[in-house]
N, C-alpha and C. Protein backbone atom coordinates (compact mmCIF):
# COMPACT_ATOMS: atom_id res chain seq x y z
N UNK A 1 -34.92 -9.54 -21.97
CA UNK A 1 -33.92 -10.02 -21.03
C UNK A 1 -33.85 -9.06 -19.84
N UNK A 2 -33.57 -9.57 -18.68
CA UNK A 2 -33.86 -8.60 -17.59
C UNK A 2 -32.49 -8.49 -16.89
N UNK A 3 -32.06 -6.72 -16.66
CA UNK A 3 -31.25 -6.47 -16.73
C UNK A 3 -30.52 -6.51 -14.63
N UNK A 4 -29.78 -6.91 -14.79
CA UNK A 4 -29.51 -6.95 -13.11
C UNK A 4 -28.32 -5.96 -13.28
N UNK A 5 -28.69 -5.96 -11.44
CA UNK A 5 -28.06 -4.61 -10.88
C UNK A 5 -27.08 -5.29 -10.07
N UNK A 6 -25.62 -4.49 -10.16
CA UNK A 6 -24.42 -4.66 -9.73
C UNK A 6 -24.49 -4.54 -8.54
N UNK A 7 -24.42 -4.70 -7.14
CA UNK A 7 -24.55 -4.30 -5.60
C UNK A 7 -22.97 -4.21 -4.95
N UNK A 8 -22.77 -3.03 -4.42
CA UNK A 8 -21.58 -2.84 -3.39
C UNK A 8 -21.49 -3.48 -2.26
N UNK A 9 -20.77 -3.97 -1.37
CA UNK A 9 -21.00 -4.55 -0.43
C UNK A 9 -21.70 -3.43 1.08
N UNK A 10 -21.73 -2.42 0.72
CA UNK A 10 -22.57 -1.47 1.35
C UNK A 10 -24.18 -1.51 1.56
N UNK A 11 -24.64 -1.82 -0.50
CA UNK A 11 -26.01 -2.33 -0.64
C UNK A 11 -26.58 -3.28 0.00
N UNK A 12 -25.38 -4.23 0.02
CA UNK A 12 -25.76 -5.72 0.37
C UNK A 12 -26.11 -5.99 1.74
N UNK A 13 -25.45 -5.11 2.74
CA UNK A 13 -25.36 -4.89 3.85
C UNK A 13 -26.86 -4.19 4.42
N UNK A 14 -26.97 -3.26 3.74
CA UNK A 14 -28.15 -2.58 3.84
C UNK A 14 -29.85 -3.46 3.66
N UNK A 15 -29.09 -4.49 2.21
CA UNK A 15 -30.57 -5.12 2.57
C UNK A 15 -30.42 -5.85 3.11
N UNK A 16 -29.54 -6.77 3.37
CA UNK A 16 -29.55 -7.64 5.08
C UNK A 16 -30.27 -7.10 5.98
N UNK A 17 -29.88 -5.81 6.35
CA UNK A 17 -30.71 -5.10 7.46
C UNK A 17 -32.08 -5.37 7.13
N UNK A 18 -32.84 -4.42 6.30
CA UNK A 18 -33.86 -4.51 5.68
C UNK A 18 -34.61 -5.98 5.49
N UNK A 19 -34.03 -6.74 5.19
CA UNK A 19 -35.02 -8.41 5.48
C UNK A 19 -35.00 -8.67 7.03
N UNK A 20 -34.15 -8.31 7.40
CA UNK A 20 -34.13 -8.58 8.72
C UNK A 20 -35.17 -7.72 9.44
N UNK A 21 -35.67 -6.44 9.34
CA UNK A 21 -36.58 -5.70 9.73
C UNK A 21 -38.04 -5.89 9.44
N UNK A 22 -38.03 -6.85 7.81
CA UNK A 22 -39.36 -6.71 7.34
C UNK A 22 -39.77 -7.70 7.74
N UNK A 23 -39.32 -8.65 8.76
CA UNK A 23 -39.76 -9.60 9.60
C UNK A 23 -39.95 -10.78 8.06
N UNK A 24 -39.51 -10.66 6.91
CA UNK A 24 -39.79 -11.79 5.95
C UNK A 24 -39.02 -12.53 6.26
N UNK A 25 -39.33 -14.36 5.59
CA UNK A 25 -38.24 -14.89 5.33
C UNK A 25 -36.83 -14.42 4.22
N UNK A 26 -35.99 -15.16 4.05
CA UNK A 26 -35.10 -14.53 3.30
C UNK A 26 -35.42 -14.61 1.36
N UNK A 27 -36.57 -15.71 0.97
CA UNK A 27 -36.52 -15.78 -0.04
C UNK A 27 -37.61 -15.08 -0.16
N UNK A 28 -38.42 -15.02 0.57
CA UNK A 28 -39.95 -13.97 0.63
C UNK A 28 -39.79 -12.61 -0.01
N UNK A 29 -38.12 -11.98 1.44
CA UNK A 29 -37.88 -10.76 0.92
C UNK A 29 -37.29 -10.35 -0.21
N UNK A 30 -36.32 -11.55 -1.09
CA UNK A 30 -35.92 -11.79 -2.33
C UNK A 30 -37.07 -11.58 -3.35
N UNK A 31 -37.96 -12.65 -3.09
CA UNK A 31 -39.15 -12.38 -4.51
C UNK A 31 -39.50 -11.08 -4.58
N UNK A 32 -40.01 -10.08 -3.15
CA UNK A 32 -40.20 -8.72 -2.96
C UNK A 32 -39.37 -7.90 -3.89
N UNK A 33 -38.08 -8.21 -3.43
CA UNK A 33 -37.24 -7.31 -4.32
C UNK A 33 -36.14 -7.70 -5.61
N UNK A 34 -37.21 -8.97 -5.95
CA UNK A 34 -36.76 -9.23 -7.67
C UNK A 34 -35.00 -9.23 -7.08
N UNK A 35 -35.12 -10.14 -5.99
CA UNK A 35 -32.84 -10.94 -6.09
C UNK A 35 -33.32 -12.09 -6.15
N UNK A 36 -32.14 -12.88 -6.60
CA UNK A 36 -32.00 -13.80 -6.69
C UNK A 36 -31.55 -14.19 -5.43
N UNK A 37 -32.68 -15.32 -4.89
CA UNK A 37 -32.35 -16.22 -4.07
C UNK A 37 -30.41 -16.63 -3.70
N UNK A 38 -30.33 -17.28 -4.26
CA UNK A 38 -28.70 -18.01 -4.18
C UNK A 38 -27.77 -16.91 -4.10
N UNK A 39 -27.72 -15.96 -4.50
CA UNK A 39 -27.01 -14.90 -5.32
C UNK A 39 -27.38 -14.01 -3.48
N UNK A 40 -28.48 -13.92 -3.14
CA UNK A 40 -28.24 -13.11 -1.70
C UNK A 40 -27.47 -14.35 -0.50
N UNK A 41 -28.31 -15.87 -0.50
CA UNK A 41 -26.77 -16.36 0.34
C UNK A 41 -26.11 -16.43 0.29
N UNK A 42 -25.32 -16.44 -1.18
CA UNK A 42 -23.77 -15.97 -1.44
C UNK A 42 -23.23 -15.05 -0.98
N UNK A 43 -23.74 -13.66 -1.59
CA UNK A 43 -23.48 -12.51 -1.04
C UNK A 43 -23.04 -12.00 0.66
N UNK A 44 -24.34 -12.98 1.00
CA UNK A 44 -24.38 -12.56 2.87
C UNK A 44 -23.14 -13.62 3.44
N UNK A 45 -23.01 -14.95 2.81
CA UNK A 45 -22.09 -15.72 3.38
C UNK A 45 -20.31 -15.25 2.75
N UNK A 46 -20.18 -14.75 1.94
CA UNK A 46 -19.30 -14.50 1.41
C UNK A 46 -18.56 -12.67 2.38
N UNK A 47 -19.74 -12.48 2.57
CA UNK A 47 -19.32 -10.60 3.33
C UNK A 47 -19.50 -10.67 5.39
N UNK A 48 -20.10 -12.02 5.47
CA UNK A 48 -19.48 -12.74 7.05
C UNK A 48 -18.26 -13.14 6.85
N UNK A 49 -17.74 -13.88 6.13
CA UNK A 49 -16.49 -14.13 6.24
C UNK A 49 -15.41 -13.69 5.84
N UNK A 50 -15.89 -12.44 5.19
CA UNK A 50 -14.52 -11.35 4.89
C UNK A 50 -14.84 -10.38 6.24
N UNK A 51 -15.78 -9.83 6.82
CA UNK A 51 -15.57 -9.79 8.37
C UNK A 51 -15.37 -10.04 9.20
N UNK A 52 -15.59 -11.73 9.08
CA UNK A 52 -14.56 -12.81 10.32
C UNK A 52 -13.08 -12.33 10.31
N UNK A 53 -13.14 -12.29 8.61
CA UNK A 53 -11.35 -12.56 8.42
C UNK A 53 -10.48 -11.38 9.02
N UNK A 54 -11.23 -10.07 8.86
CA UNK A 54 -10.81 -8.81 8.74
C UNK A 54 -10.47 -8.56 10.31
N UNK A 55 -11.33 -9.42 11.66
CA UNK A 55 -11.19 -9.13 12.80
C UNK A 55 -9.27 -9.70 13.25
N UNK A 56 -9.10 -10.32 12.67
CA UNK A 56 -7.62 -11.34 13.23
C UNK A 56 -6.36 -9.76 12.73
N UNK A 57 -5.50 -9.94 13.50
CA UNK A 57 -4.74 -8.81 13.69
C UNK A 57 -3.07 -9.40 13.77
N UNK A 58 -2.62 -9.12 12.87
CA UNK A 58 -0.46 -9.54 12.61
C UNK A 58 0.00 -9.08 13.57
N UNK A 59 0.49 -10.10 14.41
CA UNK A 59 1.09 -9.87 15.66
C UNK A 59 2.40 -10.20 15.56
N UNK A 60 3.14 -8.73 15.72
CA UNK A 60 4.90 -9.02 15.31
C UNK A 60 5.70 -9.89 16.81
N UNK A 61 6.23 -10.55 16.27
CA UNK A 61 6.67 -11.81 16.90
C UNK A 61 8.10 -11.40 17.15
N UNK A 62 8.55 -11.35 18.73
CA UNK A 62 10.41 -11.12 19.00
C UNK A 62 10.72 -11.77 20.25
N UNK A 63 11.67 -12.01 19.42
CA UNK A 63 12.61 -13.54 20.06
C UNK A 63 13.70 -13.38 21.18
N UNK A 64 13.90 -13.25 21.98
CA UNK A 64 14.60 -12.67 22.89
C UNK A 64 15.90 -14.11 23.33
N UNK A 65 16.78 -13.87 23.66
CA UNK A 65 17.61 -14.52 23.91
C UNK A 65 18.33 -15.19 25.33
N UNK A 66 17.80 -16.14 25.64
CA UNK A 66 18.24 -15.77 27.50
C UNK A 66 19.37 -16.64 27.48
N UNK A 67 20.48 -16.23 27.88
CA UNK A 67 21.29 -17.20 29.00
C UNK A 67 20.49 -18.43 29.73
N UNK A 68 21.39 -19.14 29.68
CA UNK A 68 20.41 -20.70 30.78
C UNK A 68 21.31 -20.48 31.70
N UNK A 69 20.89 -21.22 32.60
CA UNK A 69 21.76 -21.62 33.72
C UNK A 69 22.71 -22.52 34.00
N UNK A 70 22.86 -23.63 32.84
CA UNK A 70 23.71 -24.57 32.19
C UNK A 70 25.35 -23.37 32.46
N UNK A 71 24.87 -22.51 31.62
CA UNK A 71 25.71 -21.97 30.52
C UNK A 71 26.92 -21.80 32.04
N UNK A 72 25.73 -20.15 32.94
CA UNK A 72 26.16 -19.90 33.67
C UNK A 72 27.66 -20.82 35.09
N UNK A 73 26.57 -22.05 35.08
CA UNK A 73 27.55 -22.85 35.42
C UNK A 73 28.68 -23.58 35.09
N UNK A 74 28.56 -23.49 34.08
CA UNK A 74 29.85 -24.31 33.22
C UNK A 74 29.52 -25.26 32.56
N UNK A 75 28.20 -25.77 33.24
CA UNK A 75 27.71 -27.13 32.74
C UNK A 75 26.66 -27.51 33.47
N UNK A 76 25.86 -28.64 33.22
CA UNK A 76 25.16 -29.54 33.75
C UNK A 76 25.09 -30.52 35.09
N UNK A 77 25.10 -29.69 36.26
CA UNK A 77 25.60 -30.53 37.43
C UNK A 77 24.21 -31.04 37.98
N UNK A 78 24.62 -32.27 38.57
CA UNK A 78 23.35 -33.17 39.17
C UNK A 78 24.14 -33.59 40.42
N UNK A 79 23.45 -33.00 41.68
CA UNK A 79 23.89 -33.69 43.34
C UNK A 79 23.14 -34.38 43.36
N UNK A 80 23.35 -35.83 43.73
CA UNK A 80 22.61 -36.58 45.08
C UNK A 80 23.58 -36.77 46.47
N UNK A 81 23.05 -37.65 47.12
CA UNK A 81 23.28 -37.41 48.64
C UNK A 81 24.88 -37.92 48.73
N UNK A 82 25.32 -39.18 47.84
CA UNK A 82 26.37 -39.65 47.99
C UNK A 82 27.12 -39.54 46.72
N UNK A 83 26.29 -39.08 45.67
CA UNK A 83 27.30 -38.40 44.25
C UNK A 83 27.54 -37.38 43.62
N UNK A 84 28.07 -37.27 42.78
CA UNK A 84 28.12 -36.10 41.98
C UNK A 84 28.33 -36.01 40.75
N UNK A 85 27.65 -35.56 39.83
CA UNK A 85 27.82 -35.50 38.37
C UNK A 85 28.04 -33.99 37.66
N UNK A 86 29.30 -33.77 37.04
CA UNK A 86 29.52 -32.83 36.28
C UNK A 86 29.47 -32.82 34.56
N UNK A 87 28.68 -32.07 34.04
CA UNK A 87 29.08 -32.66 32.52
C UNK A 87 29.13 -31.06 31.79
N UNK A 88 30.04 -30.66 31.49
CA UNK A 88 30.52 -29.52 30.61
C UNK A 88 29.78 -29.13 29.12
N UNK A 89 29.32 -27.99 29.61
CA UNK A 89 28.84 -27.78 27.88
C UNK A 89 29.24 -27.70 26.81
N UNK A 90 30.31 -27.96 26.92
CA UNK A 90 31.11 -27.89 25.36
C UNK A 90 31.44 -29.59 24.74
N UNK A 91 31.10 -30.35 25.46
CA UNK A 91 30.96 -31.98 25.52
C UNK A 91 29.62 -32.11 24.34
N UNK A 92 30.36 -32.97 23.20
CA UNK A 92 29.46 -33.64 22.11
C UNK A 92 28.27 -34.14 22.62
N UNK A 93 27.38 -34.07 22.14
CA UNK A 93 26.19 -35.45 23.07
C UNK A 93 26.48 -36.51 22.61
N UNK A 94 27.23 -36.90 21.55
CA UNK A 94 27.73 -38.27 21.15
C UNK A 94 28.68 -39.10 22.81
N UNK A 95 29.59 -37.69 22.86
CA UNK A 95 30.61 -38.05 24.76
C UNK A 95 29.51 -38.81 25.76
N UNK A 96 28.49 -38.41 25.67
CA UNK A 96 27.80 -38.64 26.40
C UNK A 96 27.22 -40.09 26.75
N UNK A 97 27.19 -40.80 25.62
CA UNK A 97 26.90 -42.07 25.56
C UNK A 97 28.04 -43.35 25.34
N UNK A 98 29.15 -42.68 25.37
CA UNK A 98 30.24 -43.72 24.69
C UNK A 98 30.70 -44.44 26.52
C-alpha cells in the first residue's frame, strides 16, 4: 500500500511554482511527482480561494445623525407663485390624507 504524504499549504504553494517552471502540463508534472491528479486541483483551487477570501477587509460602519431641514423649519413648506403650503412635523401622515 503506498503511503502518501500530508502537504502544508506552503508545500502546495511551492509546487505550484515548480509545475509552473517545469514548463509541464499539470498532470504531466503530477505523474513526475507521484500526486494525485484531482487531489492537486483541489488543493490549488481550494488555496485561490482562501486568498481571494483573505484579500476583503471589515469595514467598521458609523452612522452619523443629521438634522434635516424639515426639522429646522418647523415643517414641510412648498411656495408656488400664487400659494402656499405649510405642513408641521409633528402631523400623523394619516392628517395628511383625511
Amino acid at each position: 500500500m503506498q503511503q502518501y504524504q500530508r502537504r502544508e499549504v506552503q508545500d502546495w504553494l511551492n509546487l505550484f511554482e515548480q509545475q509552473k517552471q517545469s514548463g509541464l502540463t499539470a498532470v504531466a508534472f503530477c505523474r513526475q511527482q507521484l500526486i494525485n491528479v484531482q487531489t492537486y486541483y483541489t488543493r490549488r483551487r481550494d488555496i485561490r480561494l482562501q486568498r481571494t477570501i483573505s484579500k476583503f477587509v471589515q469595514v467598521k460602519r458609523e452612522v452619523t445623525k443629521v438634522k434635516s431641514y424639515t426639522e429646522e423649519m418647523g415643517g414641510l413648506f412648498l411656495k408656488l407663485v400664487n400659494a402656499q403650503l405649510r405642513v408641521p412635523t409633528n402631523i400623523p401622515p394619516a392628517g395628511l390624507y383625511q
